[in-house]
Protein backbone atom coordinates (compact mmCIF):
# COMPACT_ATOMS: atom_id res chain seq x y z
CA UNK A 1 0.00 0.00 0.00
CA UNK A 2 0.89 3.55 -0.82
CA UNK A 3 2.01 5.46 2.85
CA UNK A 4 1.60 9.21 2.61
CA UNK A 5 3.15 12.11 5.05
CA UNK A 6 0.80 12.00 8.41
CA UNK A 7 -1.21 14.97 9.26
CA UNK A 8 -2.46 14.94 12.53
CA UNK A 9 -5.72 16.48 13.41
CA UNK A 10 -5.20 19.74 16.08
CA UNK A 11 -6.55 18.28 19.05
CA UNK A 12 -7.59 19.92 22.36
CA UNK A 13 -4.84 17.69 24.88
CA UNK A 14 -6.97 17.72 28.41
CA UNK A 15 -5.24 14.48 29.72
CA UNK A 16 -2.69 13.34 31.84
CA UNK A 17 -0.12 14.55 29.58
CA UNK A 18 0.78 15.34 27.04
CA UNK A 19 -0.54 18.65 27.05
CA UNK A 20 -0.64 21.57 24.59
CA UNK A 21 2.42 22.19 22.89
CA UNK A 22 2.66 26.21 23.03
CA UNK A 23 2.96 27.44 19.10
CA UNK A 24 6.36 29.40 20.22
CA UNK A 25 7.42 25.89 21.26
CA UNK A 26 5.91 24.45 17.96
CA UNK A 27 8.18 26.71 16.17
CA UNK A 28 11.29 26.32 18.08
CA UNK A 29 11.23 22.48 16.74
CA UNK A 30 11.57 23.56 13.63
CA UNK A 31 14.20 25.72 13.71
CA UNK A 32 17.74 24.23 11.33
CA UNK A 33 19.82 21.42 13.25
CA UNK A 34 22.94 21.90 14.99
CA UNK A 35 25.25 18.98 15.28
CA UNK A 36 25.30 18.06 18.85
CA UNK A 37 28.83 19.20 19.80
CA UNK A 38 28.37 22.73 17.93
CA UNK A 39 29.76 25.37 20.00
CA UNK A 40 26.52 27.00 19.49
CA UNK A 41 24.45 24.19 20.70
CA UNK A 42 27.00 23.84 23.66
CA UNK A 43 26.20 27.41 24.35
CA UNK A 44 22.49 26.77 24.07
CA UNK A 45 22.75 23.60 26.41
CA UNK A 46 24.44 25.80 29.15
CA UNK A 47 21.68 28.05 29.00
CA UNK A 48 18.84 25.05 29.59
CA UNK A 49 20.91 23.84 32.54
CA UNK A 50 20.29 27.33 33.88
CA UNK A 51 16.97 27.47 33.30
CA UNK A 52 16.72 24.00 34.43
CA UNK A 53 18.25 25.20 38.12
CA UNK A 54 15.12 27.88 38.33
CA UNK A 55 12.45 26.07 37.15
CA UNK A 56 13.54 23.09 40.08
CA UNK A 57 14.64 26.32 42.39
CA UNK A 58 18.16 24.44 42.95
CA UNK A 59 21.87 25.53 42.51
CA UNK A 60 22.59 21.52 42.20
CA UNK A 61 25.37 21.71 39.52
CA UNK A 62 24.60 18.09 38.51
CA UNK A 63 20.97 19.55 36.96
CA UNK A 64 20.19 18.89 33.17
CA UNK A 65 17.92 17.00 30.95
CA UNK A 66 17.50 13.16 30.30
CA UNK A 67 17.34 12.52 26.18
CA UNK A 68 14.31 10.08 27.01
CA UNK A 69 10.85 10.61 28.70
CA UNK A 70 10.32 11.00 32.57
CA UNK A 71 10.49 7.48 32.91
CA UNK A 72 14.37 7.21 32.14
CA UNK A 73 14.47 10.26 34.55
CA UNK A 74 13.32 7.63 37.43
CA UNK A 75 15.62 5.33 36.38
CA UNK A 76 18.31 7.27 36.14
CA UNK A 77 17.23 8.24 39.63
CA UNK A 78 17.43 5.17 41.27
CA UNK A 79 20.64 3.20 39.43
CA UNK A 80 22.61 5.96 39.74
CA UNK A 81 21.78 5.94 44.16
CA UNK A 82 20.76 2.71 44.38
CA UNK A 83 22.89 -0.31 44.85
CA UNK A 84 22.62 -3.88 45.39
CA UNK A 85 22.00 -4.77 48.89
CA UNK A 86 20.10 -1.41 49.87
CA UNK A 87 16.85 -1.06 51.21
CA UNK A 88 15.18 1.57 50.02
CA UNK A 89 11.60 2.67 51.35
CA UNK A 90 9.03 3.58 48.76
CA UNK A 91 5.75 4.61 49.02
CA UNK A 92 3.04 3.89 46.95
CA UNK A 93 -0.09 6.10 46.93
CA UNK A 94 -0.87 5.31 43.00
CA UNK A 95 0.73 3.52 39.40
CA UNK A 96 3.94 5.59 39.95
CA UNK A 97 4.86 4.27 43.47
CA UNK A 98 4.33 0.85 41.89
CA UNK A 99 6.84 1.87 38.98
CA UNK A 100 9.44 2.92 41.72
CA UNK A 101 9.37 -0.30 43.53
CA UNK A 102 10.01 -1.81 40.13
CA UNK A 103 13.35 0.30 40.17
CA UNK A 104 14.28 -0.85 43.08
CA UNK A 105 14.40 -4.43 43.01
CA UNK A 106 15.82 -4.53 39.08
CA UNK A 107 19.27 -2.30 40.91
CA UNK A 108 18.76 -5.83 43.12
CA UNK A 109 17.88 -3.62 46.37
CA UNK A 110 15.07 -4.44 48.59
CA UNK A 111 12.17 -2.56 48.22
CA UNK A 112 10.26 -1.41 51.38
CA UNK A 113 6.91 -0.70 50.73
CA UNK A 114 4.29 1.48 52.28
CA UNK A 115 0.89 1.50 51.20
CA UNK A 116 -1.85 4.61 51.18
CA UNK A 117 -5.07 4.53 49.68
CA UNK A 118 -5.27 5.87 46.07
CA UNK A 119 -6.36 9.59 45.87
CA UNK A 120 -4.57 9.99 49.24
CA UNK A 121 -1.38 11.88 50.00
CA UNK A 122 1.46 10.06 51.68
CA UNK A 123 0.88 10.77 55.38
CA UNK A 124 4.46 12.30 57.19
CA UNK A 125 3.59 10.27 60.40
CA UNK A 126 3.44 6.88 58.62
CA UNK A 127 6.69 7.18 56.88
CA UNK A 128 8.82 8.81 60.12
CA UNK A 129 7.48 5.52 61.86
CA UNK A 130 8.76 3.36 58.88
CA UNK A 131 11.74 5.01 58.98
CA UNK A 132 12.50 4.80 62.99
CA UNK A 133 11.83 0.48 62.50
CA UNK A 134 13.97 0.36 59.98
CA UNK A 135 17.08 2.08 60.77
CA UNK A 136 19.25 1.25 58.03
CA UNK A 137 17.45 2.74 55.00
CA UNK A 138 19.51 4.56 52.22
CA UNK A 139 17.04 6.21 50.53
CA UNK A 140 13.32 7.35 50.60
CA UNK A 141 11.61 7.39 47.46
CA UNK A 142 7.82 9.20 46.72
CA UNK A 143 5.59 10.29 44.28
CA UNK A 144 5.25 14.37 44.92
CA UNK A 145 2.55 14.59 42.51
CA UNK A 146 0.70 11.31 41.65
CA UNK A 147 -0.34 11.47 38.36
CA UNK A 148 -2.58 8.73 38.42
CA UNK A 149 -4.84 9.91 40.97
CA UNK A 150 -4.29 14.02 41.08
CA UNK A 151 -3.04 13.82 44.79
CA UNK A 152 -0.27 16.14 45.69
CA UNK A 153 1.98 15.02 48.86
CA UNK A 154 4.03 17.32 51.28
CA UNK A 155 7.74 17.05 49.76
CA UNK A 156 9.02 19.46 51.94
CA UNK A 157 8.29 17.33 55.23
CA UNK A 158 9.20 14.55 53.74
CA UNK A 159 12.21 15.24 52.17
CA UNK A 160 13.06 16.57 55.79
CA UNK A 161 12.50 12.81 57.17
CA UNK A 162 15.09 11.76 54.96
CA UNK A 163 17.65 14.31 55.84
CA UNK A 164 16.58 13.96 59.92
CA UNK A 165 17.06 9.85 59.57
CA UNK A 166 20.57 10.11 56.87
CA UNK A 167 18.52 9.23 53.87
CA UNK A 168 18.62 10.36 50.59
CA UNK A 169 15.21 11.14 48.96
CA UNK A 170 14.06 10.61 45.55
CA UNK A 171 11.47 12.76 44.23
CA UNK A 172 8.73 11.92 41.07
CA UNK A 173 8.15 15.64 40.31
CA UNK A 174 7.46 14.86 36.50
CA UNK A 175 3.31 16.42 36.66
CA UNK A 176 4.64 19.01 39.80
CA UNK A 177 7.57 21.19 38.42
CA UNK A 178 5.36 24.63 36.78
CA UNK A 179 2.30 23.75 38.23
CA UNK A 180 3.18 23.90 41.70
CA UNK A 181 6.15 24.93 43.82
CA UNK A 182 8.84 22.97 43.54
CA UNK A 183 11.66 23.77 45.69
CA UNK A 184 14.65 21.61 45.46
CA UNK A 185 17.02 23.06 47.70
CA UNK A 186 14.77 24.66 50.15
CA UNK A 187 13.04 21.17 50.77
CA UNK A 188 16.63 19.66 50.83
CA UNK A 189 15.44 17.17 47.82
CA UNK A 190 18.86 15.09 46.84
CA UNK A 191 17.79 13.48 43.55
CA UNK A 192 14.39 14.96 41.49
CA UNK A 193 13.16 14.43 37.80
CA UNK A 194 10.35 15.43 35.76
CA UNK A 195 9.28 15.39 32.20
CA UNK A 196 9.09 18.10 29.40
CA UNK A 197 5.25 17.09 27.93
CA UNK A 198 3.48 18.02 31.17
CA UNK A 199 3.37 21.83 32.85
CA UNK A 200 6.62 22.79 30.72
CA UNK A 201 3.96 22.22 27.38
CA UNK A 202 6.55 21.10 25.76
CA UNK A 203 6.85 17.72 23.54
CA UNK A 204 7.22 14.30 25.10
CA UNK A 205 11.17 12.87 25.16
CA UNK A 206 12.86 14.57 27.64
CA UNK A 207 13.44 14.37 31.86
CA UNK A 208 14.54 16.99 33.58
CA UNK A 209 17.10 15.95 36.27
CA UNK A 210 18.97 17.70 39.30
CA UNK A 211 20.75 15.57 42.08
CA UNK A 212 22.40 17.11 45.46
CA UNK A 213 25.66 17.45 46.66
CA UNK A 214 25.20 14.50 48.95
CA UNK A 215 23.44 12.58 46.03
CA UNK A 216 26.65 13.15 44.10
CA UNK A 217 28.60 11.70 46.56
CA UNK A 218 26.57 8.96 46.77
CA UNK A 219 27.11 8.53 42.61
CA UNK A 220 31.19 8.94 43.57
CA UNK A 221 30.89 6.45 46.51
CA UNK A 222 29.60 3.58 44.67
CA UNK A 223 30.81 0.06 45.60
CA UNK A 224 29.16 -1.29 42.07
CA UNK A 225 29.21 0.18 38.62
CA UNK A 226 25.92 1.78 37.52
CA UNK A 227 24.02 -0.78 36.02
CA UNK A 228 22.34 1.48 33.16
CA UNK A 229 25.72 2.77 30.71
CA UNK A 230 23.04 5.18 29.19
CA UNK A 231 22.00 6.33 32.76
CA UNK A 232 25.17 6.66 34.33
CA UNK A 233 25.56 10.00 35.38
CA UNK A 234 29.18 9.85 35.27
CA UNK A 235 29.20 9.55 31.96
CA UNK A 236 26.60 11.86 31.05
CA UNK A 237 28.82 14.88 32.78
CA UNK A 238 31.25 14.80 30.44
CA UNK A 239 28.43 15.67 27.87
CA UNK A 240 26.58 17.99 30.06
CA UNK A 241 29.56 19.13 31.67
CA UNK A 242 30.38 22.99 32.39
CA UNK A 243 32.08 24.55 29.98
CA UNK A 244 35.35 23.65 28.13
CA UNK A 245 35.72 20.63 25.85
CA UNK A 246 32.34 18.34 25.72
CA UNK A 247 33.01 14.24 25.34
CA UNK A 248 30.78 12.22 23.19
CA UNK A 249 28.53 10.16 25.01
CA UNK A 250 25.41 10.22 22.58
CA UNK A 251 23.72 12.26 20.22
CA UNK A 252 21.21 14.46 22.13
CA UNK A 253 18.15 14.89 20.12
CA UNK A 254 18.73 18.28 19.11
CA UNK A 255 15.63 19.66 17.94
CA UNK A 256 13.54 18.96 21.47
CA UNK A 257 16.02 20.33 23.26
CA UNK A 258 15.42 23.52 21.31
CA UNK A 259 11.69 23.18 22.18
CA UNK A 260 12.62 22.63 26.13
CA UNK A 261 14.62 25.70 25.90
CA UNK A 262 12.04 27.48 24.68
CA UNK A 263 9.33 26.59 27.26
CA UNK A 264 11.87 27.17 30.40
CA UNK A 265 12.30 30.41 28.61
CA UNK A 266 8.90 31.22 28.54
CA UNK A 267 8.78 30.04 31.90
CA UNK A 268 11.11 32.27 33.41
CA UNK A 269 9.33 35.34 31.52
CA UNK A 270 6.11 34.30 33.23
CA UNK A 271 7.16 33.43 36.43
CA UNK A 272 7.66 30.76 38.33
CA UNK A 273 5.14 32.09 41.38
CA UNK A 274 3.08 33.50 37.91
CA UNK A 275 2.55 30.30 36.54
CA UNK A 276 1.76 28.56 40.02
CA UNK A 277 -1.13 30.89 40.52
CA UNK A 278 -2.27 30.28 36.95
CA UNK A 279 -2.64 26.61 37.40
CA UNK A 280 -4.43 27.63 40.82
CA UNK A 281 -6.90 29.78 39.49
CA UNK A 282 -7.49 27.90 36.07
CA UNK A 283 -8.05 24.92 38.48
CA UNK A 284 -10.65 26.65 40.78
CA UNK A 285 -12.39 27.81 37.37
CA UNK A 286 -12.43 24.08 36.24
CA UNK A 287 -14.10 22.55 39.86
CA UNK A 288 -16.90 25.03 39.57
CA UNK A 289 -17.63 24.25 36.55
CA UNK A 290 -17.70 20.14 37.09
CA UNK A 291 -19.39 20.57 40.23
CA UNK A 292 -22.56 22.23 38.81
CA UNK A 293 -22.59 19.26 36.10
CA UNK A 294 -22.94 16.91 39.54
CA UNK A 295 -19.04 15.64 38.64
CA UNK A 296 -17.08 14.79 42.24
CA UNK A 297 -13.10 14.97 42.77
CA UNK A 298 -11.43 12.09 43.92
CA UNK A 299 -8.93 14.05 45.98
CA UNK A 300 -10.06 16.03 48.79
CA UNK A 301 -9.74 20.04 48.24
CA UNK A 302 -6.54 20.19 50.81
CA UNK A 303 -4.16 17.43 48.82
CA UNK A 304 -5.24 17.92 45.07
CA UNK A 305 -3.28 19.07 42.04
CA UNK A 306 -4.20 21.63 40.33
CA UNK A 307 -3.42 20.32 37.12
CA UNK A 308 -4.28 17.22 37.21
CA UNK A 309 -7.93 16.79 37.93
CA UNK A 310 -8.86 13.21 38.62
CA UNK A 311 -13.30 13.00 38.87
CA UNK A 312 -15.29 9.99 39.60
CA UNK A 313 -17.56 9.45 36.44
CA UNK A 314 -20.67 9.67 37.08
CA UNK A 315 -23.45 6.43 37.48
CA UNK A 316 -24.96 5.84 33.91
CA UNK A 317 -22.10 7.07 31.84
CA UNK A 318 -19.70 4.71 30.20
CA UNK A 319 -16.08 5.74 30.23
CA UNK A 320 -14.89 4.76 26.82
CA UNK A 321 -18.20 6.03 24.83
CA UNK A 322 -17.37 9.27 26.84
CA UNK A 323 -14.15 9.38 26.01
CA UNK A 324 -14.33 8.55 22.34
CA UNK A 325 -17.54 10.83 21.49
CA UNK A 326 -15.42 13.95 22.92
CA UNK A 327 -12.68 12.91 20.81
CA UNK A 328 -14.44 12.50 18.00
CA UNK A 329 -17.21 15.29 17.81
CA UNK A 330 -14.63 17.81 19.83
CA UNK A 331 -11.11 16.43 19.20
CA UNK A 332 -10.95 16.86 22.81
CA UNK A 333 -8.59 14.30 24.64
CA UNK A 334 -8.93 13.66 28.24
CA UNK A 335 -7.41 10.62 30.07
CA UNK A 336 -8.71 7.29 31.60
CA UNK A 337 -8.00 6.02 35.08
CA UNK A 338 -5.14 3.54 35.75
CA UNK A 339 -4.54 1.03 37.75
CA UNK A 340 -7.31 0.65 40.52
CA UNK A 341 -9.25 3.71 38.97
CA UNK A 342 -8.98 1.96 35.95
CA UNK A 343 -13.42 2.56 34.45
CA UNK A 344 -14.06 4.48 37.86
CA UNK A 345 -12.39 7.60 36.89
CA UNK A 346 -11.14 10.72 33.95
CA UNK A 347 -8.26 12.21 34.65
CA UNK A 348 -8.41 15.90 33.54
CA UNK A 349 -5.14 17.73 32.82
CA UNK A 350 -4.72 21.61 33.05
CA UNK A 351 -1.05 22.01 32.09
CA UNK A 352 1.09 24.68 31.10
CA UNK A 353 -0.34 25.66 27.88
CA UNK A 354 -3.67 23.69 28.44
CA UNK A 355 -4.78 25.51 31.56
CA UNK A 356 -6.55 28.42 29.96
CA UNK A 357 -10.80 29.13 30.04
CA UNK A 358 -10.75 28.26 26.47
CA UNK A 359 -10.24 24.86 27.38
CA UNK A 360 -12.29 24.83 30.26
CA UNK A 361 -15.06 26.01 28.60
CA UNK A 362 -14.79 23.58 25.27
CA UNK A 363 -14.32 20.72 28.21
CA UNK A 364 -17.74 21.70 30.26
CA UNK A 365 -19.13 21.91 26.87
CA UNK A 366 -18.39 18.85 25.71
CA UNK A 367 -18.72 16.58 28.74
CA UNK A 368 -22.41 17.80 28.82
CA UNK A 369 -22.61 16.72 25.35
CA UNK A 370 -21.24 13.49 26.19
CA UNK A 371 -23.31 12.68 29.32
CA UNK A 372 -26.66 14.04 27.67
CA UNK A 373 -26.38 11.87 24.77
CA UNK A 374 -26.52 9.00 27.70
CA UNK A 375 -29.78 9.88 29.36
CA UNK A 376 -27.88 12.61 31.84
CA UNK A 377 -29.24 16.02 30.77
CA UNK A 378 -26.46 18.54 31.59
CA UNK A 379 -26.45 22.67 31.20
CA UNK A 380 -23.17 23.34 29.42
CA UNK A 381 -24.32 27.24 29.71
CA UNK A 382 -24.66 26.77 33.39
CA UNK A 383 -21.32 24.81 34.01
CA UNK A 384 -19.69 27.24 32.04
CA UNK A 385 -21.38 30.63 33.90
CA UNK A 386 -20.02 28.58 37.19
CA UNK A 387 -16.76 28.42 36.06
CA UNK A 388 -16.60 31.79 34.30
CA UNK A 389 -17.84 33.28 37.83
CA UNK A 390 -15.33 31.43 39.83
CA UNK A 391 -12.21 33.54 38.25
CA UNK A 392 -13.89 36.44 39.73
């Protein structure tokens, strides 16, 4: 069969990521390509490292991107600190925990886990006691914002657990860094990573990375070689490296790295505290609006993202039909649950570029489309008034 060039629709991107790519980002991609030890791509990678440090708030000199998604940024995470023999406490509060402990036991560590109930934050109290019976853990690993369920925990107490019982913490901050604060040194995080597709509205393929001073001399102290060559961060230094001559270690995809220095650019002229309070309000807008159409959050008002919205759907209306009619009639995407909110739940993103009333009011829209074609009459005009009065 004849295969001709692929022209996507322009869809409306409402899930879990990955969210609207901003057109200056768009543009940015398509800008000519540099060979990847150009001293003017050098130049340009210096610059993202330094726009890396303020979007995680850290001075960490080991800070730069992963060339894969934020899923190599966890593992890069937890080869690079974790070794053979460790025990390493994780807690699981949704899919991503679960990922983590899969991290853990593949660097042949032992994984000890702590359960919380989905749509819960990890509770401070539960891990200090973990930590006090087990007195020999190396590192404390969490989820700061749990994509599959919307819940946001408290990194800053928890990261000060670590420090107060001489562990290292690692950090999932991959749907948290521009939609909430994230403060890396502050909080005393030692290794954190993210992902470009999510608040950043940039494409998927890259994880933003920053480790410590004392996660670096964890890296150094090493009794076993990092398991990952790819991963191993000290390789990757003498790529990402400051200044002077740069070493081969791979060929960095070029052109998204010109599209993540754009969004941190565009970051930084917004804001950090700018762009928090965007995601806030656009949020606030959003709840109003799926309240009056009788939609409930899974995640109480004190421990949920902003940006990532996770609703129980309501009795009567199938998931998938939902799903596929707002794709369909309103190339609208919004995502499924996972795991054990797998058919009980969407998950609504409102990230970086996505979180704007346009979208909210296209979303409330649609969803009453969706539900009244069911048998659940819905007032789109009235969802959207609610929402429309809530930025007020």
């Amino acid at each position: 069969m004849a295969i001709s060039s692929f022209h996507p629709p322009r869809r409306t991107l409402m899930g879990p990521g990955p969210s609207d790519v901003h057109p200056r980002i768009l543009e940015a991609l398509g800008r000519p390509t540099l060979g990847h030890l150009d001293p003017l791509f050098v130049g340009m990678m210096d610059e993202t490292k330094a726009l890396l440090k303020y979007a995680f708030q850290t001075s960490n000199e080991l800070t730069l991107p992963i060339s894969a998604p934020g899923s190599a940024g966890m593992e890069a995470c937890f080869v690079n600190l974790v070794e053979p023999g460790d025990k390493v406490l994780v807690c699981v509060n949704g899919v991503f925990g679960n990922r983590m402990i899969e991290n853990v036991t593949r660097c042949g560590a032992t994984a000890v886990r702590l359960d919380f109930a989905w749509g819960t934050a990890v509770e401070p109290a539960a891990v200090e006691a973990a930590l006090k019976e087990h007195g020999d853990i190396k590192v404390l690993a969490f989820v700061h914002a749990e994509t599959s369920t919307g819940a946001l925990s408290d990194a800053k107490t928890l990261c000060g657990l670590a420090k107060q019982y001489n562990a290292l913490s690692i950090v999932d901050a991959v749907t948290s860094m521009g939609g909430v604060p994230l403060m890396v040194d502050e909080w005393q995080a030692d290794a954190v990573y993210s992902g470009s597709q999510k608040c950043l509205s940039c494409t998927p393929g890259l994880s933003p990375v920053t480790f410590s001073d004392a996660a670096v001399a964890a890296i150094k102290a090493r009794k076993h070689p990092v398991q990952s060559w790819f991963l191993d961060m000290n390789l990757i230094l003498g790529y990402w490296g400051e200044g002077g001559k740069r070493a081969y270690h791979h060929t960095a995809p070029v052109n998204a790295l010109y599209g993540l220095h754009e969004s941190l650019v565009m970051l930084q002229e917004e804001g950090l505290e700018n762009a928090w309070q965007r995601h806030a309000t656009m949020h606030k807008a959003l709840a109003a609006g799926l309240e009056t159409l009788g939609i409930r959050f899974v995640v109480d008002a004190d421990h949920r993202l902003p940006q990532l919205n996770s609703v129980y759907i309501p009795e009567g209306i199938d998931d998938a039909t939902t799903r596929q009619y707002l794709l369909a009639n309103y190339d609208l995407e919004i995502g499924a649950g996972l795991g054990d909110l797998a058919g009980k739940v969407w998950r609504i993103g409102l990230m970086g570029y996505s979180a704007r009333m346009e979208n909210i009011s296209l979303l409330l829209k649609a969803l009453a489309a969706a539900m009244t074609e069911q048998g659940l009459a819905c007032d789109a005009e009235k969802a959207i008034a609610a929402a429309q009065a809530a930025l007020v």
